[in-house]
N, C-alpha and C. Protein backbone atom coordinates (compact mmCIF):
# COMPACT_ATOMS: atom_id res chain seq x y z
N UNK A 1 0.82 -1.20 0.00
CA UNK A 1 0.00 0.00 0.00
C UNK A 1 0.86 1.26 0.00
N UNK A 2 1.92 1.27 0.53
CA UNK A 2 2.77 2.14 0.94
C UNK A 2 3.32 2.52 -0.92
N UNK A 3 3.80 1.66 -1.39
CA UNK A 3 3.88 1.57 -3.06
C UNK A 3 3.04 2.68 -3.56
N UNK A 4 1.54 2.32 -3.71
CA UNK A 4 0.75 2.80 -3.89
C UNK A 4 0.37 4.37 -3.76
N UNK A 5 0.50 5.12 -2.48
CA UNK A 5 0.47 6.04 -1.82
C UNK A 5 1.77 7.01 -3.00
N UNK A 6 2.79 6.30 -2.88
CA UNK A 6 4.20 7.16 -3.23
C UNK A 6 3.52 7.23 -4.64
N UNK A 7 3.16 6.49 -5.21
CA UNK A 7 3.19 6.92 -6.96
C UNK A 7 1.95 7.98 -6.91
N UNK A 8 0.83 7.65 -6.29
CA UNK A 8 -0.35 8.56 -6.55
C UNK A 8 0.19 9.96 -5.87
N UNK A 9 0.81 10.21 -4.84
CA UNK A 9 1.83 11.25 -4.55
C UNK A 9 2.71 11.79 -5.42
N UNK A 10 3.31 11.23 -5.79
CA UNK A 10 4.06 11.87 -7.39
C UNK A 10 4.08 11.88 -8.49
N UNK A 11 2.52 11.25 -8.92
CA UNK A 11 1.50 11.87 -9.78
C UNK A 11 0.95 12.74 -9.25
N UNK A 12 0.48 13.55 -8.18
CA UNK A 12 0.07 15.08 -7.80
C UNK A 12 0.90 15.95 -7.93
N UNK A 13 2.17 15.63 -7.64
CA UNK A 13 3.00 16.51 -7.48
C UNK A 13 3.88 17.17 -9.12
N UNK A 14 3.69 15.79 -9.59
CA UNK A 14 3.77 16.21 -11.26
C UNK A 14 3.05 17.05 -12.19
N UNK A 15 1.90 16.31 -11.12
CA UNK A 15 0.20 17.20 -12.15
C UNK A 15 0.36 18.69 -11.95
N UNK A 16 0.39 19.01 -10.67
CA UNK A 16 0.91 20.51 -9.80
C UNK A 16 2.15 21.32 -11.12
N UNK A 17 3.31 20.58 -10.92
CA UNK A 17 4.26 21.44 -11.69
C UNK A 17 3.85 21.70 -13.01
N UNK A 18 2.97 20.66 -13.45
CA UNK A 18 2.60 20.69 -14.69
C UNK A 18 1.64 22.47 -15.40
N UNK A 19 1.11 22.14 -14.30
CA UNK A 19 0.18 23.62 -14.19
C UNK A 19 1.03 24.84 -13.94
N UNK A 20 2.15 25.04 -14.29
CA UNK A 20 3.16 26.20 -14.43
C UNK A 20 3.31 26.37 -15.81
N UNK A 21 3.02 25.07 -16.67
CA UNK A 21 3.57 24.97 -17.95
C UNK A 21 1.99 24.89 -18.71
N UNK A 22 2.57 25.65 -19.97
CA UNK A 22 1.06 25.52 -21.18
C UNK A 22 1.02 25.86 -22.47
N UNK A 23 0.70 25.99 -23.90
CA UNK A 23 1.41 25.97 -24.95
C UNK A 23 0.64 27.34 -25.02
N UNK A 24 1.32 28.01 -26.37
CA UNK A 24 1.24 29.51 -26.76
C UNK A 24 -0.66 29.77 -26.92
N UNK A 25 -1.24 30.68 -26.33
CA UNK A 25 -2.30 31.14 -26.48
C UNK A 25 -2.39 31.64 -27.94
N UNK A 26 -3.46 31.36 -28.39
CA UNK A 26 -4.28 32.25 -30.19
C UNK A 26 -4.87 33.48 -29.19
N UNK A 27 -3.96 34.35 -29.50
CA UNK A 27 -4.32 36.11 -28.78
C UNK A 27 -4.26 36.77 -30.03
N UNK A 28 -5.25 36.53 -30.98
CA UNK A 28 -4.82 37.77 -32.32
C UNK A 28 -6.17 38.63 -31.41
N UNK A 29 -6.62 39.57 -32.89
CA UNK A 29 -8.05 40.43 -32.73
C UNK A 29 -8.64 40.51 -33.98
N UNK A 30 -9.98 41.05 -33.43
CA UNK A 30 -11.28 40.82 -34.55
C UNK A 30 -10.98 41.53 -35.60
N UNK A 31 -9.80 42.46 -35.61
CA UNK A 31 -9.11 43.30 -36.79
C UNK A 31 -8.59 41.81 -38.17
N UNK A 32 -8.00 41.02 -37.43
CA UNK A 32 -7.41 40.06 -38.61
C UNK A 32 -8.81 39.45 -39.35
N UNK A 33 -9.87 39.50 -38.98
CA UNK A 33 -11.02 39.11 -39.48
C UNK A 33 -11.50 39.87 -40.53
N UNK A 34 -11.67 40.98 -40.41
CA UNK A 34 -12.16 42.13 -41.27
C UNK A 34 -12.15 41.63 -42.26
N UNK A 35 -10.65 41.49 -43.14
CA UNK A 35 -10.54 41.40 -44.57
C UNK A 35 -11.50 39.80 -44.86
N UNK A 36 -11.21 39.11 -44.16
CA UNK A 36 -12.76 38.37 -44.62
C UNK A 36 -14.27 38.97 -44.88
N UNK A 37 -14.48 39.47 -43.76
CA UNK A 37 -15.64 39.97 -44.30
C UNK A 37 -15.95 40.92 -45.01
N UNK A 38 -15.01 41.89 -44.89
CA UNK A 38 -14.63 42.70 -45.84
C UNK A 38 -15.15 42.26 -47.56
N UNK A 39 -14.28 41.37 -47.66
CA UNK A 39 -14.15 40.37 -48.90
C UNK A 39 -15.55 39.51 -49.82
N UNK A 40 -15.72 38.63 -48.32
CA UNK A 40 -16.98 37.84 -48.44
C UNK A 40 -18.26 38.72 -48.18
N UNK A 41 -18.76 39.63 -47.25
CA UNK A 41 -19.71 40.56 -46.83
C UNK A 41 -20.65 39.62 -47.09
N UNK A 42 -20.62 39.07 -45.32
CA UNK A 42 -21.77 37.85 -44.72
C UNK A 42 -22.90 39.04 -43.96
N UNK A 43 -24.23 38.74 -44.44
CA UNK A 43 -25.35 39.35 -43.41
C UNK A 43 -24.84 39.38 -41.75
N UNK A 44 -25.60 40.06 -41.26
CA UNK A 44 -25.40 40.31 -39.63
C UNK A 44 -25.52 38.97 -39.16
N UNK A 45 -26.39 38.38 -39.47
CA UNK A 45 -26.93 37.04 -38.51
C UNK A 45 -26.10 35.55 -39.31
N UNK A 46 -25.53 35.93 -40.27
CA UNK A 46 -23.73 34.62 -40.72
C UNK A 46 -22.82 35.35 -39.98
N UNK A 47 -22.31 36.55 -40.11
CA UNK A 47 -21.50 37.08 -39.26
C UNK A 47 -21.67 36.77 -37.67
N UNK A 48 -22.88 36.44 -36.95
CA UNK A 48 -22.87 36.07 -35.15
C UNK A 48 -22.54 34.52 -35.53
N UNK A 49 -22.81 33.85 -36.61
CA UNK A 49 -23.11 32.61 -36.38
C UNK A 49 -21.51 32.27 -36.28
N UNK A 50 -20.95 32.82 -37.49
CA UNK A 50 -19.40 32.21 -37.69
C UNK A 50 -18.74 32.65 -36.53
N UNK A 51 -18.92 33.72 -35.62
CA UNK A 51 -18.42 34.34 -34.12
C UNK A 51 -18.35 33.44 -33.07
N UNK A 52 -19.89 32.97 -33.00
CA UNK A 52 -20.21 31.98 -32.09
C UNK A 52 -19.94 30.32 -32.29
N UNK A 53 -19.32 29.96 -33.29
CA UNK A 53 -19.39 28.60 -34.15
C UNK A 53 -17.88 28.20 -34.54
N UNK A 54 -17.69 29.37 -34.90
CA UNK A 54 -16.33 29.27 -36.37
C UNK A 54 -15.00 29.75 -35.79
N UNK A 55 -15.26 30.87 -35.19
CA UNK A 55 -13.61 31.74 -35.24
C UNK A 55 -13.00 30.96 -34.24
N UNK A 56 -13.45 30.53 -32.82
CA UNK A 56 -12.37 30.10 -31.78
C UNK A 56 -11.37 29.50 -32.59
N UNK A 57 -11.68 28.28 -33.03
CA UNK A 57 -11.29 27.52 -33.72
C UNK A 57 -10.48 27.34 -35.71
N UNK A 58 -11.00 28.94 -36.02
CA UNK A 58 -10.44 29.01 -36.92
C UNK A 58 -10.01 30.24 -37.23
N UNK A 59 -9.28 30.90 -36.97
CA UNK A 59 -9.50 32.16 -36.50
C UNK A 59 -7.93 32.30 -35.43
N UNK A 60 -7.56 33.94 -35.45
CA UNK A 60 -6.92 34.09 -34.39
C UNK A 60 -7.32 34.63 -33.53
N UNK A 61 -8.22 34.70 -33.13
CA UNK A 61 -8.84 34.88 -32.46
C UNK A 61 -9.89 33.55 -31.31
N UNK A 62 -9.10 33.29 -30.51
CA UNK A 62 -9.85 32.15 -29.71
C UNK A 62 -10.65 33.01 -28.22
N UNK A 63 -11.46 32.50 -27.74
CA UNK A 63 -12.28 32.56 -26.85
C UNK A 63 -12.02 31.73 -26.23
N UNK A 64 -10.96 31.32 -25.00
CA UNK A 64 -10.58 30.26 -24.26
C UNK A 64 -11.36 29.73 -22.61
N UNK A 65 -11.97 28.97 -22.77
CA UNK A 65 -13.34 28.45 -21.38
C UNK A 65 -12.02 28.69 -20.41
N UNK A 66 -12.81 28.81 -19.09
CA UNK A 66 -12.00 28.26 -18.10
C UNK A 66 -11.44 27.32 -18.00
N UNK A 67 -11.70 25.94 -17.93
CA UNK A 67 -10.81 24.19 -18.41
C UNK A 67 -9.46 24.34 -19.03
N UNK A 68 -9.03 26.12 -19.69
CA UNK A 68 -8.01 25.76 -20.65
C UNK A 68 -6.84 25.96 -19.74
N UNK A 69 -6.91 26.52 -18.47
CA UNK A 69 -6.12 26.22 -17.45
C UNK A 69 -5.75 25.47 -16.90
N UNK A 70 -6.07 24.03 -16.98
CA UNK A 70 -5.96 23.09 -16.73
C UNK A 70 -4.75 22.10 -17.52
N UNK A 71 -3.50 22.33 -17.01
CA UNK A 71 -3.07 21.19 -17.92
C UNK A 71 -2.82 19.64 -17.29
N UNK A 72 -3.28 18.61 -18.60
CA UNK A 72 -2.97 18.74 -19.92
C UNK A 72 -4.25 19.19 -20.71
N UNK A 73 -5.46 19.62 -20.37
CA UNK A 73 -6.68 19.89 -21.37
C UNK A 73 -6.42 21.07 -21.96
N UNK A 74 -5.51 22.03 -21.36
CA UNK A 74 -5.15 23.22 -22.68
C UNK A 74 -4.26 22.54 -24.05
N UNK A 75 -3.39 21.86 -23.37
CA UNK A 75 -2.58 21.52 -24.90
C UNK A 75 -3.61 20.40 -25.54
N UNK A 76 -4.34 19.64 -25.40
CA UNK A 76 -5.58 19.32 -26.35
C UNK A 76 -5.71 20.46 -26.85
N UNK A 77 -6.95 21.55 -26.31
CA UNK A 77 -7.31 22.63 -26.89
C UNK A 77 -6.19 23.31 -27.80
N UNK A 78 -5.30 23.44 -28.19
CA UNK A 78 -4.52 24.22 -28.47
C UNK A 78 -3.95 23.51 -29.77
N UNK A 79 -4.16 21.93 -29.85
CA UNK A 79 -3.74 21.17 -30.97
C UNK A 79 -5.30 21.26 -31.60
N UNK A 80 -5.85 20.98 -31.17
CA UNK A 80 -7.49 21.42 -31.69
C UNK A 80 -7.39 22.70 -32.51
N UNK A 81 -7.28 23.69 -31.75
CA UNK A 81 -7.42 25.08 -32.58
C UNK A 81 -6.15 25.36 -34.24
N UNK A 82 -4.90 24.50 -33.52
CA UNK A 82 -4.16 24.56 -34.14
C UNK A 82 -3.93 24.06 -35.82
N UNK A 83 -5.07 23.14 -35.49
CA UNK A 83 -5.65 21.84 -36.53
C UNK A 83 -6.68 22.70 -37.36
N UNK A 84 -7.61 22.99 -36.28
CA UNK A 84 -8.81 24.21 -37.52
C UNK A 84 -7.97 24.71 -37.99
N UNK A 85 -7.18 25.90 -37.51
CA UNK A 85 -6.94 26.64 -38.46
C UNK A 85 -5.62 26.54 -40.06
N UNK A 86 -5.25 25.10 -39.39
CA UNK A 86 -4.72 24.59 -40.50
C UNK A 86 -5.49 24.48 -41.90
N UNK A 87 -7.05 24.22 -41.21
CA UNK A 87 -7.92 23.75 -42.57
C UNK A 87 -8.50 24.77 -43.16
N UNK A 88 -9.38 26.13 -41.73
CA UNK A 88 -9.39 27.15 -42.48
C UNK A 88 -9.21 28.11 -41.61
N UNK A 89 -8.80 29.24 -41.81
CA UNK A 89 -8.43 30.22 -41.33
C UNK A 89 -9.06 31.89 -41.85
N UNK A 90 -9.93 32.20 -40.95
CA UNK A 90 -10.54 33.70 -41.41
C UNK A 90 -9.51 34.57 -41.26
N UNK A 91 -8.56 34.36 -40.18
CA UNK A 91 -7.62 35.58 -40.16
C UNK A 91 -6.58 35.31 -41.55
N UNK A 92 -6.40 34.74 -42.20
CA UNK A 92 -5.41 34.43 -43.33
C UNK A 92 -5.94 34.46 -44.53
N UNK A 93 -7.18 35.03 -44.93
CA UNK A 93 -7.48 34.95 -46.36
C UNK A 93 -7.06 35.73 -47.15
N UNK A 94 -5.97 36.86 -46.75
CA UNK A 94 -5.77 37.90 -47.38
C UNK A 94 -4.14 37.47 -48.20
N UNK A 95 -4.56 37.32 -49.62
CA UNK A 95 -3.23 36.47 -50.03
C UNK A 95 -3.19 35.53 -50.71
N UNK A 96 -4.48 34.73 -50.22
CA UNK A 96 -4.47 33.38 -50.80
C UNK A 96 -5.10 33.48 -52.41
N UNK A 97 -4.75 32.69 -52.67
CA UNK A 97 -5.74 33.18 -54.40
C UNK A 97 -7.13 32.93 -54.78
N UNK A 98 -7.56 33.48 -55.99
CA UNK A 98 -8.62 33.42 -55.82
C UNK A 98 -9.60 31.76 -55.77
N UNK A 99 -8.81 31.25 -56.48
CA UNK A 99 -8.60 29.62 -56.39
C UNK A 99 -8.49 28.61 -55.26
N UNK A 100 -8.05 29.21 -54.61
CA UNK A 100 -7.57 28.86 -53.14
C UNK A 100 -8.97 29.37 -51.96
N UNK A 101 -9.21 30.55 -52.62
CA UNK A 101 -10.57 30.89 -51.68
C UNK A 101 -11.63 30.39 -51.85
N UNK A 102 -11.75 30.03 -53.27
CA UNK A 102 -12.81 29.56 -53.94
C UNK A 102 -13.07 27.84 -53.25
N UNK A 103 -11.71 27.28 -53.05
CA UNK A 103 -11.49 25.71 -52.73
C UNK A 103 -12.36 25.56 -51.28
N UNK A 104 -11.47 26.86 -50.39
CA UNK A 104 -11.96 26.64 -48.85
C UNK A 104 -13.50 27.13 -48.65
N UNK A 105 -13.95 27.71 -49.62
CA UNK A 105 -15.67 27.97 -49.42
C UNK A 105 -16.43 26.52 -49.76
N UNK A 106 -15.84 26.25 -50.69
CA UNK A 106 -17.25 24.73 -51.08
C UNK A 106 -16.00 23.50 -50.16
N UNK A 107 -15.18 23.72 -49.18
CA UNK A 107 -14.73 22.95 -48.22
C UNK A 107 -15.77 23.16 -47.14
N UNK A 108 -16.13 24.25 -46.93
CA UNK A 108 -16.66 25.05 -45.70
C UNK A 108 -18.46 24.77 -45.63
N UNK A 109 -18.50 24.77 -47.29
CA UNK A 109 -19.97 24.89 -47.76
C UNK A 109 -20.36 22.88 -46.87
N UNK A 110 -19.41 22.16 -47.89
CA UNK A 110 -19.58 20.32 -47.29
C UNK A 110 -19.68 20.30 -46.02
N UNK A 111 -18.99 20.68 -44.91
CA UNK A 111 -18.54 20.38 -43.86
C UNK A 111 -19.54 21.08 -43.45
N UNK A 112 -20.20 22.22 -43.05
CA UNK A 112 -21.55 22.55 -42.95
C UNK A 112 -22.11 22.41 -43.34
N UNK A 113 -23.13 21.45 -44.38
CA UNK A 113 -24.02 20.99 -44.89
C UNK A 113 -23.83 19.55 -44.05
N UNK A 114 -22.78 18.97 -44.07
CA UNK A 114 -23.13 17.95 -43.58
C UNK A 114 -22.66 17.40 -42.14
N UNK A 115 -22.72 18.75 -41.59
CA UNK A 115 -23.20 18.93 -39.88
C UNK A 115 -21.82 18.13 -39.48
N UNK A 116 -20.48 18.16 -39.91
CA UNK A 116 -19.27 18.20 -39.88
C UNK A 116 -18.76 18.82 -38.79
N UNK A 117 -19.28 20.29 -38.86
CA UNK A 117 -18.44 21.49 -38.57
C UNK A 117 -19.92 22.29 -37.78
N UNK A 118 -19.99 22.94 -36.96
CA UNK A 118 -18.72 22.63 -36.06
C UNK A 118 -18.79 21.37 -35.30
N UNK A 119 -17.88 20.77 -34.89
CA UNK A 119 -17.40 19.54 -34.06
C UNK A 119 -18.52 19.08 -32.87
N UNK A 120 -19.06 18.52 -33.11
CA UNK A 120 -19.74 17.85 -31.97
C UNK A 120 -19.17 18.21 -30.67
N UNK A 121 -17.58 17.55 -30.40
CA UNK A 121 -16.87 17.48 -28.92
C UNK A 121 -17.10 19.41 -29.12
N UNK A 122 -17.23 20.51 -29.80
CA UNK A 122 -16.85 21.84 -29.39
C UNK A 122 -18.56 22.26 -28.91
N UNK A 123 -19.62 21.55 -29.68
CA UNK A 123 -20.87 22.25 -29.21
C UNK A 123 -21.51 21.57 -28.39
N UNK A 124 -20.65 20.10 -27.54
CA UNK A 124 -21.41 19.90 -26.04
C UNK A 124 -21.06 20.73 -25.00
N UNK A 125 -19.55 21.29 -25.22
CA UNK A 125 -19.76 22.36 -24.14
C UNK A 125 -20.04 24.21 -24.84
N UNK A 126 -20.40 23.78 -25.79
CA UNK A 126 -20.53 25.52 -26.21
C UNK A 126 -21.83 24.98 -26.87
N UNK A 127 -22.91 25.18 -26.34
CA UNK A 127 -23.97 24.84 -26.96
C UNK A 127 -24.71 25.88 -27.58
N UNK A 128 -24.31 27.12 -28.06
CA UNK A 128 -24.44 28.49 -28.80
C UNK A 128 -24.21 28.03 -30.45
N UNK A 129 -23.37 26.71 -30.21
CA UNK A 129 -22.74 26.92 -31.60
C UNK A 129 -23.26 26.34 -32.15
N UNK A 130 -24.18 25.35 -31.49
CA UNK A 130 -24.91 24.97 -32.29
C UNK A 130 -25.55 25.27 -33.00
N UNK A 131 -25.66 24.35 -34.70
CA UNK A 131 -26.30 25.37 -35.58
C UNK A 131 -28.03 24.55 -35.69
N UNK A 132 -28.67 25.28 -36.13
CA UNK A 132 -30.03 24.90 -36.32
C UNK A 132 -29.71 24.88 -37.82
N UNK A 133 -31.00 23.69 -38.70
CA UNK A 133 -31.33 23.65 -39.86
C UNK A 133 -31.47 25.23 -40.48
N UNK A 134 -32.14 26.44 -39.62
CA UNK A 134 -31.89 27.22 -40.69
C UNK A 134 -30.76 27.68 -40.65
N UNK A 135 -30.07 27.94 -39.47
CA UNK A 135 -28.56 28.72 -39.35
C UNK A 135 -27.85 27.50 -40.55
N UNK A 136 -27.73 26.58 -40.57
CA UNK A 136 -27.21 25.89 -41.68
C UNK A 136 -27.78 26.77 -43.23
N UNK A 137 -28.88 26.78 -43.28
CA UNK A 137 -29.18 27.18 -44.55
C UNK A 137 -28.86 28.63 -44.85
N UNK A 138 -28.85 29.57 -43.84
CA UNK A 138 -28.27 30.74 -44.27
C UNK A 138 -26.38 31.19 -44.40
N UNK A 139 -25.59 30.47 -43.52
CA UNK A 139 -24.40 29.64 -43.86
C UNK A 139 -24.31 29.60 -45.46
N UNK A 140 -24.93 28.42 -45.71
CA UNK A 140 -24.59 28.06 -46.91
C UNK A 140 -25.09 28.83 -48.04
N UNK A 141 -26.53 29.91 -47.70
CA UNK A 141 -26.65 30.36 -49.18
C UNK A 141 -25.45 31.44 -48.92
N UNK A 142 -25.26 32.08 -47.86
CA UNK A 142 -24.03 33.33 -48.52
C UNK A 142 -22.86 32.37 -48.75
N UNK A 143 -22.30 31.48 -48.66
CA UNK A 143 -21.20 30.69 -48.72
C UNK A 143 -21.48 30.82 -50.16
N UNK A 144 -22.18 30.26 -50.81
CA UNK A 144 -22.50 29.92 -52.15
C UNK A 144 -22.73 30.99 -52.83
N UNK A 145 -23.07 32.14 -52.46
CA UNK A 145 -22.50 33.61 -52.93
C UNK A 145 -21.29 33.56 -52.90
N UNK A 146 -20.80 33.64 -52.48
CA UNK A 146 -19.50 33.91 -52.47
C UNK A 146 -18.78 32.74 -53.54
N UNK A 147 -18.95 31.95 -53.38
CA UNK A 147 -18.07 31.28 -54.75
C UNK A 147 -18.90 31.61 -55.93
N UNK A 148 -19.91 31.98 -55.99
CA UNK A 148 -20.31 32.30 -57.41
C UNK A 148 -19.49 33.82 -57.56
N UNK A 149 -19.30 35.25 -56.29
CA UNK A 149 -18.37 36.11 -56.65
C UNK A 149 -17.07 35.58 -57.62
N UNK A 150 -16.51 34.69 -57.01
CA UNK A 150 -15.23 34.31 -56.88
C UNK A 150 -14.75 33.64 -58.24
N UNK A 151 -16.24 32.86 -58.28
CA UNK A 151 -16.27 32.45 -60.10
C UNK A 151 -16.29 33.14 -61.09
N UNK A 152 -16.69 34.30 -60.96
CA UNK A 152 -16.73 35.87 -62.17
C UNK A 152 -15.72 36.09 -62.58
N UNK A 153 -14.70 36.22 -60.71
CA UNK A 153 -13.22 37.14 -60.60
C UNK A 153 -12.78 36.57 -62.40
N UNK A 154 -11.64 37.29 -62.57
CA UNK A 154 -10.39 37.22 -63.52
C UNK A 154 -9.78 36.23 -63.05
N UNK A 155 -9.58 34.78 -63.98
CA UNK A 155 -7.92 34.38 -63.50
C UNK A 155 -7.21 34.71 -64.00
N UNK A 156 -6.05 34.06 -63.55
CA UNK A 156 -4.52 34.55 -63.54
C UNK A 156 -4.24 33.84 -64.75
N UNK A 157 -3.44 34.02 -65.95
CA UNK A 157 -3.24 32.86 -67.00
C UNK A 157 -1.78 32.37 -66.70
């Protein structure tokens, strides 16, 4: 028993130091967003949805729960966010081509249509983000504006 005692003891004491340590916070601002909407110019009510749904996670801009103090559940969170915004990123559209923007909208359009996105594990504890059948459908018709913009543009030869 005595065995016992010492390891669960220095598993606390590990867990403890551990909580000194935590990986880099997503601290941008709603400024790196702009040129998206700027760009895309989503109605008021796609603009709350992608706020409440979209940016933590894709975006530099994160909204971090209390739990993210906790390590190890921040560095989850943090490979999580790190991962969205690998796939898409509102703060980074400024640059990409028009081809490239065009790709991540009917990426964006699938994955919200087919209740993909946002993540199940993100809207049991953020249950805001959840989208309703119509918040899906208004999503997708400006989404689908927007690649029909994007289809007009000029390419590049």
């Amino acid at each position: 028993m005595k065995t016992i005692k010492k390891i669960l003891l220095l598993l606390l004491v590990l867990f403890v130091i551990a909580q000194f340590f935590g990986p880099e916070k997503n601290q941008g601002d709603l400024a790196s967003i702009q040129p998206f909407l700027d760009e895309t110019n989503p109605p008021e009510n796609v603009q709350i949805i992608l706020k409440e749904s979209c940016y933590d996670c894709h975006s530099d801009v994160t909204r971090y729960p209390w739990y993210n103090n906790i390590t190890p559940v921040n560095y989850w969170l943090a490979e999580h966010v790190n991962d969205g915004k690998k796939h898409f990123n509102f703060s980074n559209w400024v640059g990409n081509s028009v081809k490239r923007k065009d790709h991540k909208m009917e990426e964006f359009i699938e994955m919200v249509e087919e209740k993909e996105m946002p993540l199940e594990s993100y809207t049991l504890v953020h249950q805001q983000a959840k989208l309703s059948d119509v918040q899906i459908k208004a999503v997708v018709d400006w989404a689908k504006q927007v690649r029909i913009k994007y289809s007009l543009e000029p390419k590049p030869e």
